[in-house]
Structure formats: structure tokens, C-alpha cells
Protein backbone atom coordinates (compact mmCIF):
# COMPACT_ATOMS: atom_id res chain seq x y z
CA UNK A 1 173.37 61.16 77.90
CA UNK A 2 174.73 64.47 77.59
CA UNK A 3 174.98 67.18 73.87
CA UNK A 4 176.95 65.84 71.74
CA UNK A 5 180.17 67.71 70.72
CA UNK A 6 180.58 68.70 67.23
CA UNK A 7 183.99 68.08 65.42
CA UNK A 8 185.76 71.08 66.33
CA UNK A 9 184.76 70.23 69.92
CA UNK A 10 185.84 67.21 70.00
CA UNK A 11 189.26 68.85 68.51
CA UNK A 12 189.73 71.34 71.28
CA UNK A 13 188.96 69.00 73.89
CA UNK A 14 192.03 66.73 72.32
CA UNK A 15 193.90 69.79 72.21
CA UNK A 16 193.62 70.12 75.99
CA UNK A 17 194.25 66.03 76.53
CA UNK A 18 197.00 65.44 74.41
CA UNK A 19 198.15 68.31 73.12
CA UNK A 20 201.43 66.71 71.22
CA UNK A 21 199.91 63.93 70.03
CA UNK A 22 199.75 64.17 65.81
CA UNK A 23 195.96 64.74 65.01
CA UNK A 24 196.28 64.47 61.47
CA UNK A 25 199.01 64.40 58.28
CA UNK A 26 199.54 63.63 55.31
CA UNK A 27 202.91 63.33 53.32
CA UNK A 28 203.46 66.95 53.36
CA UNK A 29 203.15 68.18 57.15
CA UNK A 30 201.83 67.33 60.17
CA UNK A 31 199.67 69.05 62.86
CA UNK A 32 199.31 68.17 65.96
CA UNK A 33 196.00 68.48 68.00
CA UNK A 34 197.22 71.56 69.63
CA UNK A 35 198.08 73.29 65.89
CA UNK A 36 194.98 71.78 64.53
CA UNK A 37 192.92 73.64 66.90
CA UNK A 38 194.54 76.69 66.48
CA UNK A 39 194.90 76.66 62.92
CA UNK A 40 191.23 75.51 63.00
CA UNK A 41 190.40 78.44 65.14
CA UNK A 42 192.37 80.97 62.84
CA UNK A 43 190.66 79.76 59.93
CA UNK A 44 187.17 80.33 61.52
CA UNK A 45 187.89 83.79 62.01
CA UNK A 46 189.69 84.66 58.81
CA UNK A 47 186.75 83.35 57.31
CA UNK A 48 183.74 85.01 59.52
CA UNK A 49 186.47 88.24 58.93
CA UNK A 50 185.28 88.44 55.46
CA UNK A 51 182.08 88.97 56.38
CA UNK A 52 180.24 85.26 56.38
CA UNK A 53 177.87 84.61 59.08
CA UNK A 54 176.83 81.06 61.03
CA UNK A 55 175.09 78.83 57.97
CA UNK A 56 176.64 80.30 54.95
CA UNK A 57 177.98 77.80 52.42
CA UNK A 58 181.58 77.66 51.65
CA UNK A 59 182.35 75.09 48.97
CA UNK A 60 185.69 73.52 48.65
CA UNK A 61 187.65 72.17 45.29
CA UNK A 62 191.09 70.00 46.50
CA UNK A 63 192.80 67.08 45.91
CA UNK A 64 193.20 65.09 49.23
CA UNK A 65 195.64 66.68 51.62
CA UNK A 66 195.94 67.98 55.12
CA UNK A 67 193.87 71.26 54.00
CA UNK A 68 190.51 69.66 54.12
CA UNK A 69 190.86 68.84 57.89
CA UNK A 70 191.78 72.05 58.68
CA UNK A 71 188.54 73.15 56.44
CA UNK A 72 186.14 70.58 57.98
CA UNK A 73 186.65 71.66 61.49
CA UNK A 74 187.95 75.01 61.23
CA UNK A 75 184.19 75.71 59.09
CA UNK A 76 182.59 73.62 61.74
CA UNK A 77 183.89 75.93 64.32
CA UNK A 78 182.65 79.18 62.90
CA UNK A 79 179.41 78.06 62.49
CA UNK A 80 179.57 77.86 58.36
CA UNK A 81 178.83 74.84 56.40
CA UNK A 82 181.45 72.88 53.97
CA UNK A 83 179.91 71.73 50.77
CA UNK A 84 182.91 69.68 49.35
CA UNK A 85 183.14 69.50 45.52
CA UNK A 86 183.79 66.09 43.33
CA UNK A 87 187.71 67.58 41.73
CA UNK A 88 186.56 65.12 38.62
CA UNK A 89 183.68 67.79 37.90
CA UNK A 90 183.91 70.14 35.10
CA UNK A 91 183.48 73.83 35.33
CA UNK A 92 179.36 73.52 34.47
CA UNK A 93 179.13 71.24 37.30
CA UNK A 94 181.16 73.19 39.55
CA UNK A 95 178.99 76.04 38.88
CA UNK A 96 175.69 74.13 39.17
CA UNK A 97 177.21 73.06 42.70
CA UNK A 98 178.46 76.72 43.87
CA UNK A 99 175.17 77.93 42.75
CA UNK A 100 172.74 75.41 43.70
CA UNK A 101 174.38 75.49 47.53
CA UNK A 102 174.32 79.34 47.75
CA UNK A 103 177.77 79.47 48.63
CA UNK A 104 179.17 82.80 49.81
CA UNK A 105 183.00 82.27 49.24
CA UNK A 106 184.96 79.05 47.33
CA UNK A 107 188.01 77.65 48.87
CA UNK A 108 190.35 76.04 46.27
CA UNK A 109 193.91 74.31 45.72
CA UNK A 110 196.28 75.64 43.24
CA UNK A 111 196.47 72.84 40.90
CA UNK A 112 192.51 73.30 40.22
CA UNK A 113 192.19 77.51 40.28
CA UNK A 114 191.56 76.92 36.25
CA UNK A 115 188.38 75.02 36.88
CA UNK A 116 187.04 78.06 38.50
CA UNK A 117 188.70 80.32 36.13
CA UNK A 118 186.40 79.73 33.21
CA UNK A 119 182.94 79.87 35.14
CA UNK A 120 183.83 82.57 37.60
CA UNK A 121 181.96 85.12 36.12
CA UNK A 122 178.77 82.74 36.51
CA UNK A 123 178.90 82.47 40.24
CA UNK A 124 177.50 85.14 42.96
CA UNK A 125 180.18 84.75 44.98
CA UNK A 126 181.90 88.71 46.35
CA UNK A 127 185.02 89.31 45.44
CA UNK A 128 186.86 88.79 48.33
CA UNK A 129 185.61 85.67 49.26
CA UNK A 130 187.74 83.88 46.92
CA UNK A 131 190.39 81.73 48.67
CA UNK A 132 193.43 79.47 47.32
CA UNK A 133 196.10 77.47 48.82
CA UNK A 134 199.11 75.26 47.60
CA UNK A 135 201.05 77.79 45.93
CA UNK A 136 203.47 80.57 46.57
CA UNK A 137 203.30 83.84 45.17
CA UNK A 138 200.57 86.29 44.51
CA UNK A 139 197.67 84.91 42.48
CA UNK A 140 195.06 87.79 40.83
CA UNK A 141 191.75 87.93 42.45
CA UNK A 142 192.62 85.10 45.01
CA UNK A 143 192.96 85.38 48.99
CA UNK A 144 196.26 83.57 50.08
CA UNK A 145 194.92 81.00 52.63
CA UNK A 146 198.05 80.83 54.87
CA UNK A 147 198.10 84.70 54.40
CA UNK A 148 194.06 84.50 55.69
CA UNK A 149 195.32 82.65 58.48
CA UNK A 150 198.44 84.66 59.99
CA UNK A 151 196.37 87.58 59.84
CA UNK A 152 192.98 86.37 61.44
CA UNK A 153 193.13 85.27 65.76
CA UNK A 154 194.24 82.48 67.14
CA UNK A 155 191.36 82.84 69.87
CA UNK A 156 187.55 80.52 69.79
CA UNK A 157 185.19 82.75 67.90
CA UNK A 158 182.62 84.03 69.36
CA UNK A 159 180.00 81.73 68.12
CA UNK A 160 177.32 79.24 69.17
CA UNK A 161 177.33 76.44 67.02
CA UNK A 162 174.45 73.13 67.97
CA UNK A 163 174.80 69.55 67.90
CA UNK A 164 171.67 70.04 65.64
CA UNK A 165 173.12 72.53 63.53
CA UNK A 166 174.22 71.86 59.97
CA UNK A 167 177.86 71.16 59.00
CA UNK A 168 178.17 69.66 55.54
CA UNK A 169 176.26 69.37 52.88
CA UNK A 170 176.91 66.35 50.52
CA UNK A 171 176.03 66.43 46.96
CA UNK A 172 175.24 63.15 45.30
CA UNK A 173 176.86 62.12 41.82
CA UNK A 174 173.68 63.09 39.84
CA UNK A 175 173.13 59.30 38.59
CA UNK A 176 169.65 59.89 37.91
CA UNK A 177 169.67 63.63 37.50
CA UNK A 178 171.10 66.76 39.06
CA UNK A 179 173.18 65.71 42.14
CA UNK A 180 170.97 66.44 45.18
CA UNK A 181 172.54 68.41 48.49
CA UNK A 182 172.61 66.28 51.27
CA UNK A 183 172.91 68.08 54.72
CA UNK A 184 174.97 66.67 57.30
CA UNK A 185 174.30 68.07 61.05
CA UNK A 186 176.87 67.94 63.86
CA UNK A 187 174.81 66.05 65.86
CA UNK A 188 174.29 63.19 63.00
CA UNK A 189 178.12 63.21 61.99
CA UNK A 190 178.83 62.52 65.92
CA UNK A 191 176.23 59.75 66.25
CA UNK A 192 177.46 58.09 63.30
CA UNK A 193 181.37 58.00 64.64
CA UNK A 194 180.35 57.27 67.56
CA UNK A 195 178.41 54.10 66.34
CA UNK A 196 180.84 53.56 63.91
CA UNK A 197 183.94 53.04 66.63
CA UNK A 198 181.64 50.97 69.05
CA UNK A 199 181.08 48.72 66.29
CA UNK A 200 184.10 47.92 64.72
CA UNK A 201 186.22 48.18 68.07
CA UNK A 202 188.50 51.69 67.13
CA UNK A 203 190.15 53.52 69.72
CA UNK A 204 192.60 56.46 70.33
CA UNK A 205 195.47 53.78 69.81
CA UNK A 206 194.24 53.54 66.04
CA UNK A 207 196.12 55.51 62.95
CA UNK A 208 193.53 55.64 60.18
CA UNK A 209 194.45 55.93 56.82
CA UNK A 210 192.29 57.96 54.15
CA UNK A 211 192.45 56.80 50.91
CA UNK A 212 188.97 57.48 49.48
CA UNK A 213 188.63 61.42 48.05
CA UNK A 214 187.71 64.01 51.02
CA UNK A 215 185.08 65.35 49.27
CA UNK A 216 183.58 61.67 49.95
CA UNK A 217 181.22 60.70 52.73
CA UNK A 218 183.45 57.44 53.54
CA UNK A 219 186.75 60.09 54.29
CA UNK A 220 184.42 62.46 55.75
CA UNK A 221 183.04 60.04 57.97
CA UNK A 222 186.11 58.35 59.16
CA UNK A 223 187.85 61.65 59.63
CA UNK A 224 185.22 62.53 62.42
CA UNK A 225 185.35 59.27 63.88
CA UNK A 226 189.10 59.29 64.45
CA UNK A 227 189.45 62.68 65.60
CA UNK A 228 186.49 61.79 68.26
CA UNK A 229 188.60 59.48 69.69
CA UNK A 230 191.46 61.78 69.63
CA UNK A 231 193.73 58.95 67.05
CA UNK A 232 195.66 60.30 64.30
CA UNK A 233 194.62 60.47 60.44
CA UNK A 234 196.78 59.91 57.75
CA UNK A 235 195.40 61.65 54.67
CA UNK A 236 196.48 59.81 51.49
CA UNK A 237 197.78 63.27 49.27
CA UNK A 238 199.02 60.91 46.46
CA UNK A 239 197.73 61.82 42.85
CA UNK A 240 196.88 58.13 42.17
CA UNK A 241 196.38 55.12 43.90
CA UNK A 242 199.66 53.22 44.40
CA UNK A 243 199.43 50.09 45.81
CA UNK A 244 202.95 49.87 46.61
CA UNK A 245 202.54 53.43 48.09
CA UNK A 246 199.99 51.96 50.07
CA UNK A 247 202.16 49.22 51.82
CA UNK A 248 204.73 51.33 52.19
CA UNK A 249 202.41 54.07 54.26
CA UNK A 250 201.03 51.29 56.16
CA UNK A 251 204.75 50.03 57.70
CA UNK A 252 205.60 53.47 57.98
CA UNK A 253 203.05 55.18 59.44
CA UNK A 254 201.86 52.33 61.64
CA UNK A 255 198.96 52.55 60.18
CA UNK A 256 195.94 50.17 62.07
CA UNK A 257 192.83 51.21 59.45
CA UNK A 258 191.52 52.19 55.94
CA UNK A 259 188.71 51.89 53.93
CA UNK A 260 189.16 50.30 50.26
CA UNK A 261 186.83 50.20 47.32
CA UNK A 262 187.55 46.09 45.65
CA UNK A 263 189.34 47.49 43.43
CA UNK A 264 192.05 49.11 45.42
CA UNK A 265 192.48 45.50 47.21
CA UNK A 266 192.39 43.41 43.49
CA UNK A 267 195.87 45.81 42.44
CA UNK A 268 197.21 45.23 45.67
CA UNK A 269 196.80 41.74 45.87
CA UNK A 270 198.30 42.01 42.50
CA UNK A 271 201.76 43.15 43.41
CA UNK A 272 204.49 40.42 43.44
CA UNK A 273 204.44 38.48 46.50
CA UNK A 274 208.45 39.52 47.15
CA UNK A 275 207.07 43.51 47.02
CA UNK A 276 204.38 42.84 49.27
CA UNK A 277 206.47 40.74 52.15
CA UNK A 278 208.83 43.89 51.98
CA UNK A 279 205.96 45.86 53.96
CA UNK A 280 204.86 45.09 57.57
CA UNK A 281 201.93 45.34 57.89
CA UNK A 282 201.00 43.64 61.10
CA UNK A 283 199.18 46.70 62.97
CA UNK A 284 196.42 46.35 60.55
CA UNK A 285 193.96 45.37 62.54
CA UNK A 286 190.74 46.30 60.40
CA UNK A 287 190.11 46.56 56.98
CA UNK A 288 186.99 48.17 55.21
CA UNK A 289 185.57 46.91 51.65
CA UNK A 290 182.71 49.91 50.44
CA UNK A 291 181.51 51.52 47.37
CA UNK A 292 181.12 47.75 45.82
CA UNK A 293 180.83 44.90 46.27
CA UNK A 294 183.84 42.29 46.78
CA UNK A 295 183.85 38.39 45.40
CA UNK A 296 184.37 35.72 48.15
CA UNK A 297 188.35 34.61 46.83
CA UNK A 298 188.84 37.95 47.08
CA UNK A 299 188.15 38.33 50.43
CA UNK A 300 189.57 35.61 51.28
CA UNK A 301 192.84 36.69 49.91
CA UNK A 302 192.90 40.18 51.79
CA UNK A 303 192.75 38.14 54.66
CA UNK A 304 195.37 36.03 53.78
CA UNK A 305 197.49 39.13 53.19
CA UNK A 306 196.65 40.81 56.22
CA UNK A 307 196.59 37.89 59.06
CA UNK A 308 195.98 40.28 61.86
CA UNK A 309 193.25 42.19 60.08
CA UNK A 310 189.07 41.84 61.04
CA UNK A 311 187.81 42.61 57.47
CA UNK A 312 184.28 44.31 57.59
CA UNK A 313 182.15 45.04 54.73
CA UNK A 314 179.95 48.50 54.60
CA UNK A 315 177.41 50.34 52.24
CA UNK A 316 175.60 53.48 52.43
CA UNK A 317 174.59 56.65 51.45
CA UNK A 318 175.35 60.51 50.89
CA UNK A 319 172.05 61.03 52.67
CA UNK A 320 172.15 58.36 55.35
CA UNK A 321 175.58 57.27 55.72
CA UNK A 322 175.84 53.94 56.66
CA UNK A 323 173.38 51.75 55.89
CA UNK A 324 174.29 47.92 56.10
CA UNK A 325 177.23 45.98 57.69
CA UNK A 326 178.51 42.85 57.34
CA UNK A 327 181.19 42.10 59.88
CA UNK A 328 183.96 39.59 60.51
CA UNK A 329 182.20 37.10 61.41
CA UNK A 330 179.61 36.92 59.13
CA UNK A 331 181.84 36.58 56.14
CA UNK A 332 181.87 33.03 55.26
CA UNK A 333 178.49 33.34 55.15
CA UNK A 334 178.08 35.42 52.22
């Protein structure tokens, strides 16, 4: 078996196989695997422009949108290390997060700079290494990112990043104490997409839908597996869940995959049967239960609503990812 590719790789190679293809969206804008990569590439030098080097932190405060799969591979390709950050935290846990991590700049969305606002002055983070994005207009003492990205090269950077090499690290919730940094490598976020689309039968003929927060392992994870098969991701930018939202992406955007806390499923099992036969959703193929577990009539109801959908059931771990499956055919069992 050959290295591995990281991410970013994996991106550029798609970039050079199917070039027009869309890579990744989300209701705003789409990109395909050609402006991915060179977005991704821009970003990688803005970024190592400001004076980071290969293994610095960078932590990143957003809501879900297209941004964070810029960040995850454009970080990747430079060498520097995303530590995503919960957007539910307050500013004391944003600042034990920034600080624990050692990050050397903070990357965050508009509609959360006033998280940051009020612990700023506690972080040891320079000046200039504070970047924002989802607004227009000047903002005091914050780096425009699209204005980052004009400015920096389109070209690969000049850097030598390893399959063994670190590319995320995860922090836990902190259930029994301060959350704990969990580092991802390349080489282990490969491994585990790889596994992950042997297993459950994905291939670059799948549109995956990403529901769960970005700053979660379960998005995180899927995100690399799609994009190593060179499919597209659909990046769920709503502020809420929506279950008719969710229908309506899924017979719009074709989508084939997501991944669904019991929950999600209960309120969209929920809807009135008329709302939910308004949807097609017969390219759902797979269907993911995680975070918790489901009951058995509820179960069996998702696949009732989705007839052409293998429903799989995973758990894991910041630290490990996944850690148990129980697939299709093992259902009735349990």
C-alpha cells in the first residue's frame, strides 16, 4: 500500500480529475473542486503570510457553512492545525480553548466576533492574526478573510506536510472536567474515511449531507470521507434544525447521505404525512443514527419513510472516532 494522502491531497488530485464537478456547498455558494483547491491554496498562504509556521494552532468559531471546508483543507495544506471551537461555548471557555491549544491566530464568523470581543485581551494571540468572515465592511482589529485571500497566491505552498502529521485537534465537551485536546493526524483522518466508505458502500456518485455542527467529529469525519472519494458535500448552514428544511434539501439537492442524532429523525417522522410525501426522497440510500441511541419503532419507522435507505447505526469518540457499528442487517436484532 502506498502514503496516504491527506485532505488537501486528496482535494487537488479531484481538482485535476474532475475539475467542474461541485466539491462542496451549502445554501449560500458553491465551489467546485477546482475553486476549492485554489481557494484552499490561497488560504494556506494568506495564513503562513502572517507569519504561522507548519504545527501552529489556528482555532476556528462558525456556525456551519461552506467556510469550514475551505478552513479544514486549506489549514491542512499549509501544514497548520484546525482546533474547531463548540459556537455554544461562552467567552471563558473559548478562552480556556484558545489558550489551552496555543493557538497563534483565531478565525471567526461575523455573527460570533462578540464572543471573542469580551476575552480578547486574555488570549496571546498577535495582533494580526485575527481573522473574520461573513460580513462586509471594515471591522476594527479584524483581518477580512476574503480580503486575506485575494491578496495571498493562488500557487501550492511550499510545504511538506505527512500522512503522520497532525491536522485537527478535537476538544471534548468537558463532561467530567476540562475538555481534553484530541489530535487528529492526516494519516488517521484518511484511514478512518477510507474504512468508513468500504463499509457502508459510498462512492463518488454519493451527495452527503452535513447536518451535525462542523466543529463535530461526525461532520469532520464525513467531510473527509466524501471529498476522498471526490462526491459532493452539502453543508447544512441553517440556524436550526428544520425538518421540513431537511426534506426539502434532500429532493433538491439529490442528496444520497446524512448522519442524524434520534432526535432529528423523531421531528421528522413527526411532520404530517401530506408534508413529508411532498419530498422525494428516493436517492437516499443510507442513513446514519449517532450521538444516541435510537428505540426499535423508531427505526423501524425511518425505514418505513425512507424505503430505499440501508440504515446503519454508529458510536464513537473525539479521541478514537468510530468505535462500534451496527449495520443493516443486524438491526432486527437489537
Amino acid at each position: 500500500m502506498g502514503q496516504l494522502l491527506t485532505v488537501a491531497e486528496m482535494v487537488a488530485a479531484q481538482a485535476r480529475l474532475r475539475p467542474d464537478r461541485i466539491g462542496a456547498r451549502d445554501s449560500q455558494r458553491a465551489l467546485t473542486y477546482r475553486q476549492w483547491n485554489e481557494r484552499a491554496s490561497r488560504l494556506a498562504n494568506g495564513l503562513l503570510g502572517l507569519g504561522l509556521r507548519p504545527g501552529d494552532r489556528v482555532c476556528i468559531l462558525a456556525y456551519n457553512c461552506l467556510e469550514w471546508m475551505e478552513l479544514y483543507v486549506g489549514l491542512g495544506r499549509a501544514g497548520l492545525v484546525a482546533v474547531p471551537i463548540n459556537f455554544r461555548l461562552v467567552g471563558p471557555e473559548i478562552a480556556y480553548i484558545v489558550l489551552h491549544s496555543q493557538a497563534q491566530a483565531l478565525v471567526v464568523q461575523n455573527a460570533l466576533l462578540d464572543r471573542v470581543e469580551g476575552i480578547r485581551d486574555q488570549l496571546e494571540i498577535a495582533p494580526g492574526r485575527y481573522v473574520r468572515f461573513g460580513g462586509e465592511g471594515a471591522c476594527a482589529g479584524w483581518l477580512d478573510y476574503e480580503t486575506l485571500l485575494a491578496r495571498a497566491s493562488s500557487a501550492r505552498p511550499a510545504v511538506v506536510v505527512q500522512p503522520e502529521d497532525a491536522w485537527a485537534q478535537m476538544y471534548t465537551s468537558g463532561t467530567t472536567g476540562r475538555p481534553k485536546g484530541a489530535v487528529r493526524s492526516h494519516a488517521a483522518s484518511a484511514t478512518l474515511s477510507l474504512v468508513s466508505a468500504l463499509d457502508m458502500g459510498f462512492s463518488s456518485e454519493d451527495t452527503a449531507l452535513l447536518v451535525m455542527p462542523m466543529f463535530h467529529a461526525n461532520s469532520l469525519f464525513f467531510a473527509c470521507t466524501f471529498t476522498y472519494l471526490g462526491a459532493t458535500c452539502v453543508v447544512d448552514d441553517s440556524p436550526s434544525f428544520d425538518p421540513e428544511r431537511l426534506l426539502r434539501i434532500f429532493a433538491e439537492q439529490r442528496v444520497t447521505f446524512t448522519s442524524l442524532v434520534p432526535t432529528h429523525y423523531i421531528m421528522t417522522l413527526s411532520l404530517p404525512e401530506t408534508m413529508r410525501r411532498a419530498y422525494d426522497v428516493r436517492r437516499v440510500t443510507r442513513l446514519l443514527i449517532s450521538s444516541a441511541p435510537a428505540r426499535r419503532d423508531t427505526k423501524l419507522a425511518i425505514v418505513d419513510a425512507f424505503p430505499n435507505s440501508r440504515l446503519f447505526e454508529m458510536y464513537g469518540s473525539t479521541e478514537a472516532g468510530w468505535v462500534t457499528i451496527l449495520r443493516p442487517d443486524e438491526r432486527d436484532q437489537y
